[in-house]
Protein backbone atom coordinates (compact mmCIF):
# COMPACT_ATOMS: atom_id res chain seq x y z
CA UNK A 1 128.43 85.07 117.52
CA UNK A 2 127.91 87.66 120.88
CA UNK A 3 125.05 89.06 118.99
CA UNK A 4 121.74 87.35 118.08
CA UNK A 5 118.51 88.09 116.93
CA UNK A 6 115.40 88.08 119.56
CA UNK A 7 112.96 85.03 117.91
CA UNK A 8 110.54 86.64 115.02
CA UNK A 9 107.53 88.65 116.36
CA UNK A 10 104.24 87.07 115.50
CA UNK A 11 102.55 89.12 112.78
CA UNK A 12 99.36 90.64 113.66
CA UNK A 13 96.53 88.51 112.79
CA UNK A 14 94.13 91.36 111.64
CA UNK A 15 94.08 94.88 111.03
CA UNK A 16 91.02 97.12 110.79
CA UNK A 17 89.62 98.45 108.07
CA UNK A 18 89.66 102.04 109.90
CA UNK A 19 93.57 101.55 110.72
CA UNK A 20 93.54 101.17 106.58
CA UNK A 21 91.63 104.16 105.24
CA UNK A 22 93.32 106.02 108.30
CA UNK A 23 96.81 105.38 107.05
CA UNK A 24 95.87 105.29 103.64
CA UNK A 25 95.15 108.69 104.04
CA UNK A 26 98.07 109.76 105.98
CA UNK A 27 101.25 108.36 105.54
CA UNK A 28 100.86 107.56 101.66
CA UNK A 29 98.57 110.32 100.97
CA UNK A 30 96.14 109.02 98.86
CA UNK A 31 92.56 110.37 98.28
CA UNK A 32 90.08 108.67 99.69
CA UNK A 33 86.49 109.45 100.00
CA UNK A 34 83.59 107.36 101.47
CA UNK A 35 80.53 105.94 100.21
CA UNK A 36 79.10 104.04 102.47
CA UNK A 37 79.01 102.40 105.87
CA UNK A 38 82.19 104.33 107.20
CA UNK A 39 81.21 104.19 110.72
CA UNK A 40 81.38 99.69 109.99
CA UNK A 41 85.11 100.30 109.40
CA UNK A 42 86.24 99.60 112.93
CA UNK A 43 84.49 96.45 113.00
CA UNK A 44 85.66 95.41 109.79
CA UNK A 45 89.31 93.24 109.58
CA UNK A 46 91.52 92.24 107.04
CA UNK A 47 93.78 89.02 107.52
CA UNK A 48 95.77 89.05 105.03
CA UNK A 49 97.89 91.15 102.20
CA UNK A 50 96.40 89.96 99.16
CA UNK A 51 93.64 91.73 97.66
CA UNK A 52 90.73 91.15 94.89
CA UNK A 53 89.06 91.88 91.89
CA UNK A 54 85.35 90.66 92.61
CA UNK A 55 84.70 90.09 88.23
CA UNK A 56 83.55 86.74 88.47
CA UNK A 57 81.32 87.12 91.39
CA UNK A 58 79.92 89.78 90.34
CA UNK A 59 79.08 87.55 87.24
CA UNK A 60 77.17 85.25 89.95
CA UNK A 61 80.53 82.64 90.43
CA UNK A 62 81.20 82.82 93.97
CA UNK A 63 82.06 79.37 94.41
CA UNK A 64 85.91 80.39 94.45
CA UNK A 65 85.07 83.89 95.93
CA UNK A 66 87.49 85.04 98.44
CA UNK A 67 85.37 87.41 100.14
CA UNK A 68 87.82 87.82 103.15
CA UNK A 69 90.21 90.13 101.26
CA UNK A 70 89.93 93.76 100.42
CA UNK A 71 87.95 94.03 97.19
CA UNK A 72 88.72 96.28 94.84
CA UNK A 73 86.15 97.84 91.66
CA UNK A 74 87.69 99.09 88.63
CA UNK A 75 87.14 99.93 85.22
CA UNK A 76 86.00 96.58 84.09
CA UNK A 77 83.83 95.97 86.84
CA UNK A 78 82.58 99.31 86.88
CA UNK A 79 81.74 98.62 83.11
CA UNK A 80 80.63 95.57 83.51
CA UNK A 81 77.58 96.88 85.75
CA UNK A 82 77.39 99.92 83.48
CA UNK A 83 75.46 97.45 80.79
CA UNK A 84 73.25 95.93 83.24
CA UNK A 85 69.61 97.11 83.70
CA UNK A 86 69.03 98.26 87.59
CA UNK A 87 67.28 94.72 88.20
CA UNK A 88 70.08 93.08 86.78
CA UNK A 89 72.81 95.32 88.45
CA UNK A 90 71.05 94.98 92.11
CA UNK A 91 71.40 90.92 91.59
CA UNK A 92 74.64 91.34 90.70
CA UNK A 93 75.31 93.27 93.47
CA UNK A 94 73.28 91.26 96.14
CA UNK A 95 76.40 88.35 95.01
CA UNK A 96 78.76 90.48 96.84
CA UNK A 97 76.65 91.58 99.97
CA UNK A 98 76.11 87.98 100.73
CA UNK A 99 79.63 88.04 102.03
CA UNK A 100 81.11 89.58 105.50
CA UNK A 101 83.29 91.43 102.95
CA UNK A 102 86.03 93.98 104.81
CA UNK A 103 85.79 96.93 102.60
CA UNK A 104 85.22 97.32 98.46
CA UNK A 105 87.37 100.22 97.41
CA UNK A 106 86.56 101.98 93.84
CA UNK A 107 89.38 102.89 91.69
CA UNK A 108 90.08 105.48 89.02
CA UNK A 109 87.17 108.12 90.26
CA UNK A 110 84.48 105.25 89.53
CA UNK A 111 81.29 106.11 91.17
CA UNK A 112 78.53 102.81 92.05
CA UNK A 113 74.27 104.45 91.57
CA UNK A 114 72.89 105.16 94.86
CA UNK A 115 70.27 101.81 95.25
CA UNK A 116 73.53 99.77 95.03
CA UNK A 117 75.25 101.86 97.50
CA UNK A 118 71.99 101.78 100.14
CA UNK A 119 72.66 97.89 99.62
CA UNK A 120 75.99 98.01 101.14
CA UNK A 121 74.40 100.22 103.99
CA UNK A 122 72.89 97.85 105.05
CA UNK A 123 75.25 94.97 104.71
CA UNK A 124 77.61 97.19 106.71
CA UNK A 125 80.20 97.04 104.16
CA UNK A 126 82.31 99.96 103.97
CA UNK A 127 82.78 101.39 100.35
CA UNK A 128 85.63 103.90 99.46
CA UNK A 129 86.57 105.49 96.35
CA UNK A 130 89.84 107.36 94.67
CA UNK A 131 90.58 109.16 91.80
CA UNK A 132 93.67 107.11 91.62
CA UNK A 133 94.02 104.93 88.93
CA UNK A 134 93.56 100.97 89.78
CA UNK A 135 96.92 99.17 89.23
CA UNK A 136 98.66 102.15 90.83
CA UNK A 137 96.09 102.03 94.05
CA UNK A 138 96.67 97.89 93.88
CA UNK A 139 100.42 99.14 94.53
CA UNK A 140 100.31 101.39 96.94
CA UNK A 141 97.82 99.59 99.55
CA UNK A 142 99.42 96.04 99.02
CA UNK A 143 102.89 97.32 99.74
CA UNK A 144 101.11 98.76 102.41
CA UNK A 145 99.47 95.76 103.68
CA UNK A 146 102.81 93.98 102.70
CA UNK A 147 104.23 95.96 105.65
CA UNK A 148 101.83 95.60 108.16
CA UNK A 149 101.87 91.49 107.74
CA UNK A 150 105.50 91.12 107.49
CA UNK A 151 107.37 89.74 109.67
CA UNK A 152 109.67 91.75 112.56
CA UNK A 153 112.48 90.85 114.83
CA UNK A 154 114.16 93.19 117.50
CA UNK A 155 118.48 93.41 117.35
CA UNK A 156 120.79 95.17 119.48
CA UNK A 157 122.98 97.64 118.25
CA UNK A 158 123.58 100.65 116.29
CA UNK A 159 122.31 101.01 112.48
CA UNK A 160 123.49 104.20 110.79
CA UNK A 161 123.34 105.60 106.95
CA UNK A 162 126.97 105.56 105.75
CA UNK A 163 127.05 106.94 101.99
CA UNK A 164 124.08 105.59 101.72
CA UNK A 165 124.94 101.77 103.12
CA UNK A 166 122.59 100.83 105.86
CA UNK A 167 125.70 99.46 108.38
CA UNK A 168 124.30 96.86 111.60
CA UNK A 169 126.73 97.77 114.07
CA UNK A 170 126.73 94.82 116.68
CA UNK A 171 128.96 93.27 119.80
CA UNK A 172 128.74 92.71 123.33
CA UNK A 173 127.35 95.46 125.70
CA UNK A 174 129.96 98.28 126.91
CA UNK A 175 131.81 97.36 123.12
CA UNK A 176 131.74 101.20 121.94
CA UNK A 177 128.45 100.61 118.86
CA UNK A 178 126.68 103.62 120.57
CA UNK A 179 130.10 105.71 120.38
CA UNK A 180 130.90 104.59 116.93
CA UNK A 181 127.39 105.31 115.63
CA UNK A 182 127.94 109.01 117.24
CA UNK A 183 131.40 109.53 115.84
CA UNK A 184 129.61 108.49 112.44
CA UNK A 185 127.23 110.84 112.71
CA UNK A 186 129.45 113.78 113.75
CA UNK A 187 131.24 112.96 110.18
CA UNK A 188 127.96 113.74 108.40
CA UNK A 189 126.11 110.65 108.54
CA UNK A 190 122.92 109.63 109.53
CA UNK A 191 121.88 107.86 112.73
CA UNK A 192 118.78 105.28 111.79
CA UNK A 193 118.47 103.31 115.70
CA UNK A 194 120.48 103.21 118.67
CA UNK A 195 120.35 100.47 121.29
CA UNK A 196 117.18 98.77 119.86
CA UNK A 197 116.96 98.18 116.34
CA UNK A 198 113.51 96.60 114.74
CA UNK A 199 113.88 94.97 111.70
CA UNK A 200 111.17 94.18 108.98
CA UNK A 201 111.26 91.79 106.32
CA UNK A 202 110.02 93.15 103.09
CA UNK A 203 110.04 90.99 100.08
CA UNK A 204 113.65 89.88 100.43
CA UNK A 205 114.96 92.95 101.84
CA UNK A 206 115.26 94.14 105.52
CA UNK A 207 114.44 97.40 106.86
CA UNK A 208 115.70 98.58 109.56
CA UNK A 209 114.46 101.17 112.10
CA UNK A 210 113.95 102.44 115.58
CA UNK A 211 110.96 102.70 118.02
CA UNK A 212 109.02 105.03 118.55
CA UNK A 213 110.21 105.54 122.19
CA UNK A 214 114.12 105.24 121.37
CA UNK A 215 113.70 107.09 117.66
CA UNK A 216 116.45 109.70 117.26
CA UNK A 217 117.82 109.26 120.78
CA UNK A 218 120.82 107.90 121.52
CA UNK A 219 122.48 106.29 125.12
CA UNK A 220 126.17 107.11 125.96
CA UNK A 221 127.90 105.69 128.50
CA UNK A 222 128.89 108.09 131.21
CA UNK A 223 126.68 110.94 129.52
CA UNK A 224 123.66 109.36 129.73
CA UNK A 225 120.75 110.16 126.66
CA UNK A 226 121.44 112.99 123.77
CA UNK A 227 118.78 114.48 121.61
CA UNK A 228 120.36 113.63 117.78
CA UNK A 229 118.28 115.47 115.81
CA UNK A 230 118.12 118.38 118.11
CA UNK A 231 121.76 118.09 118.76
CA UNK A 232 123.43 117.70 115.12
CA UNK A 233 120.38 118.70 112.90
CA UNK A 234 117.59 117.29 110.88
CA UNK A 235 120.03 115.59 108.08
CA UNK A 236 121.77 113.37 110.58
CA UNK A 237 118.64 111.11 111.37
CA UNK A 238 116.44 108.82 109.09
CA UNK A 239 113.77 107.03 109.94
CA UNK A 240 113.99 103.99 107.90
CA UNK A 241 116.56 102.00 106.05
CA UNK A 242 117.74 98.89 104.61
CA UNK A 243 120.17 96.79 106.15
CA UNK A 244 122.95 96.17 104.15
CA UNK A 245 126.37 95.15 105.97
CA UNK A 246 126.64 93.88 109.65
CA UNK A 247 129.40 95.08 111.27
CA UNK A 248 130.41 92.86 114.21
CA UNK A 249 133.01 94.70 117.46
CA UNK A 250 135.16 92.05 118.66
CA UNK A 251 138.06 92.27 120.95
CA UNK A 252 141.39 91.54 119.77
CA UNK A 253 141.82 87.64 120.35
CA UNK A 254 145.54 86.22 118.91
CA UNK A 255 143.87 82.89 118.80
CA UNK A 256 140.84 84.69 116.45
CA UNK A 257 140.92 83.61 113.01
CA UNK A 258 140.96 86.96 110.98
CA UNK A 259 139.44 87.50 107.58
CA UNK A 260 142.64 88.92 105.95
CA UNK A 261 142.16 89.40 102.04
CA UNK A 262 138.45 89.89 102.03
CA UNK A 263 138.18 86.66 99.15
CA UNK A 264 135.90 85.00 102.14
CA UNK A 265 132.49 86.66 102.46
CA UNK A 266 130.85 85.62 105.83
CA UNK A 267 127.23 86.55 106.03
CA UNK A 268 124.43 86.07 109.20
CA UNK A 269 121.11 85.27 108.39
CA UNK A 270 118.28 87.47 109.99
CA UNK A 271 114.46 85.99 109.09
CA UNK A 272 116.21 84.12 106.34
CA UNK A 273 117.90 87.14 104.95
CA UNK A 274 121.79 86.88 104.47
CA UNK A 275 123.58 89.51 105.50
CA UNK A 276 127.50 90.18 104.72
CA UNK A 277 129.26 90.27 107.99
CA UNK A 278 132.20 92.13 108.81
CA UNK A 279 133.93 90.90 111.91
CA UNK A 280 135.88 93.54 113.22
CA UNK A 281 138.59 93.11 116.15
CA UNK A 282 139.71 96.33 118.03
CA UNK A 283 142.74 97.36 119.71
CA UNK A 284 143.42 100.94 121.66
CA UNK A 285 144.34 103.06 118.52
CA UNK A 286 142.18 101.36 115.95
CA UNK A 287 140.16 104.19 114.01
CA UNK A 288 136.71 101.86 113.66
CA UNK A 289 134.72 105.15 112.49
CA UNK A 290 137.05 105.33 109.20
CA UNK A 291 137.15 101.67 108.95
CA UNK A 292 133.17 101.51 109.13
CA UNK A 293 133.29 104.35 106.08
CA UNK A 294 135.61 102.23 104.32
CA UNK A 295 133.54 99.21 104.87
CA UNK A 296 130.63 101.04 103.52
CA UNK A 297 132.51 102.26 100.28
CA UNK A 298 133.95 98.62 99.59
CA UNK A 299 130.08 97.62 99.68
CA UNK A 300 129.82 100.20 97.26
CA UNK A 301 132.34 99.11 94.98
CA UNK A 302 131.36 95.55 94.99
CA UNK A 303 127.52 96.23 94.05
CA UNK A 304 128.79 98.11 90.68
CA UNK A 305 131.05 95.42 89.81
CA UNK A 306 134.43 95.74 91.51
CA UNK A 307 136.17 93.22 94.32
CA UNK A 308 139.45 94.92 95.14
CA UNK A 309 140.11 91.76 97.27
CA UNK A 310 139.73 89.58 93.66
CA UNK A 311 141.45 92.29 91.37
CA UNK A 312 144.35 92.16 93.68
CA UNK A 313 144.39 88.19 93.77
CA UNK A 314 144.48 88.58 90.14
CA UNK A 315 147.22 90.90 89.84
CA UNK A 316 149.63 88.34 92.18
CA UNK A 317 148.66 85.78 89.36
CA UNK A 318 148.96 87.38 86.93
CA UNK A 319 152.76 88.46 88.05
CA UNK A 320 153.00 84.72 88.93
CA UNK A 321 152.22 83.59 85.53
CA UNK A 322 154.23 86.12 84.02
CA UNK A 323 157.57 85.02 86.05
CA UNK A 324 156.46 81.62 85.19
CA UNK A 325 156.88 82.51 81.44
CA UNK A 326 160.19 84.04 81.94
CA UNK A 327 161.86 81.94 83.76
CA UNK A 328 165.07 81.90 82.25
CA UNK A 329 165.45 85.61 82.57
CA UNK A 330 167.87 87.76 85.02
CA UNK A 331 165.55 88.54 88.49
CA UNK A 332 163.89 91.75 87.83
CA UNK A 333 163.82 94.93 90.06
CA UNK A 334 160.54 95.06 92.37
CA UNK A 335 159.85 98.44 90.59
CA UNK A 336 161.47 98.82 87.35
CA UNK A 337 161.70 102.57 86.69
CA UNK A 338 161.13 105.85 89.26
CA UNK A 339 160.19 108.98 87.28
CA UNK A 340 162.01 112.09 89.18
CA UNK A 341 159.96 113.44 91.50
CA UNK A 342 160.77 117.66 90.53
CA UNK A 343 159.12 120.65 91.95
């Protein structure tokens, strides 16, 4: 293939626990209010996505503890210390603050006495609190985390928003991706990343999007660099989306073997994700804007249950197995009856 994917960027070994609350706060908008040690937070890292619910250490098992992920106090915890005396509570507590622990976030509007929050004070371990209820929270910040650990890889090409069908439009430089993605977006749909596309693997999806340099800009060829946003309005940008369908600009080859009935599905694997690929050869004349909306309905059609490319196969065999059955019969007329056509 002309087009390949640049080798997966490493994923960032830490992130601060600043960066967090920061975000947290943000871009997902969730309440968050400190208790203690916030000015540790830019010393404090997490390394990985998975987070914690410190029960059994708290309970004086630490043997399995993993301290090194974000901790998070609930209900039970919360409880659990509730029905301690303060001597008892304090030693529970101490079980934690042993630990270089990156942050201890308390859930559903839970509140920790003050001697137990002067103990993290002096650990330096931040503590953070939010009305929001705990598996909700749990939600929200790993799918957070999810996203800063997963892995990224840079394409080139054009990814736009066609009826809702993330399209990957690829080929070699000069092709026409930048013009296609413009004539797309002049029909009303949305331009995600021109020239640079980053893509992030989430779960077993892909996201695509652009960077924060190129974001809603877009190269032409002879023009030079247009403004999208400001040019055709705020509805013909996006700033994320998944990748659905690769579209691959080839030129016309007679010796190019030619996917003609659709009943093959070709795909491309980007960090292990497969992809359907369209390869797509152009002549002078070739309309690849209404051919890229067609591709995207056709996707369409297929994820709620309908292959035109199979329900046709199946009508030639079913005709064939009807012949079949009637063999001895005169040859029938291609069409049968014509209704007049009266206005």
């Amino acid at each position: 293939m002309p087009f390949s994917t640049q080798p997966p960027i490493p994923i960032k070994e830490k992130i601060s626990v600043k960066f967090i609350v920061e975000k947290l706060r943000s871009r997902v908008n969730i309440n968050i209010v400190s208790c203690a040690a916030e000015d540790c937070c830019a010393d404090r890292y997490v390394r990985e996505a998975d987070l914690h619910r410190p029960g059994l250490a708290l309970a004086g098992y630490v043997n399995l503890f993993t301290y090194q992920r974000i901790q998070i106090i609930g209900n039970t915890e919360s409880q659990y210390l509730e029905n301690m005396s303060k001597d008892e509570q304090i030693e529970a507590f101490n079980n934690l603050m042993q630990f270089q622990i990156p942050v201890i976030f308390l859930t559903d509007g839970n509140l920790l006495p003050d001697y137990l929050i002067e103990l993290a004070e002096k650990a330096g371990i931040p503590i953070f609190r939010t009305p929001y209820e705990t598996t909700r929270f749990m939600f929200l910040l790993r799918d957070f985390l999810d996203d800063q650990f997963a892995l990224q890889t840079v394409v080139h090409g054009a990814m736009v928003d066609v009826y809702g069908i993330g399209i990957l439009i690829v080929g070699r430089s000069g092709i026409g991706k930048s013009e296609v993605a413009l004539d797309l977006v002049e029909r009303g749909h949305r331009l995600v990343a021109d020239d640079v596309v980053m893509l992030t693997k989430k779960s077993s999806i892909l996201m695509g999007a652009a960077t924060e340099i190129s974001q809603h800009f877009m190269e032409i060829r002879g023009l030079g660099i247009v403004d999208v946003m400001k040019m055709f309005g705020i509805r013909s940008v996006r700033y994320q989306k998944r990748l659905e369908v690769v579209m691959e600009l080839t030129l016309w080859d007679d010796n190019l073997d030619v996917n003609r009935t659709g009943l093959e599905h070709d795909s491309v694997s980007i960090l292990d994700v497969e992809v359907p690929l369209i390869q797509l050869p152009i002549t002078p004349g070739k309309n690849i804007t209404v051919i890229a909306e067609v591709i995207a309905m056709n996707h369409l059609l297929k994820h709620y249950g309908y292959d035109a490319a199979q329900a046709f196969q199946d009508r030639i065999q079913n005709k064939i197995a009807e012949k079949s059955g009637n063999a001895g019969e005169t040859m029938k007329r291609a069409i049968e009856y014509f209704e007049g056509d009266i206005e």
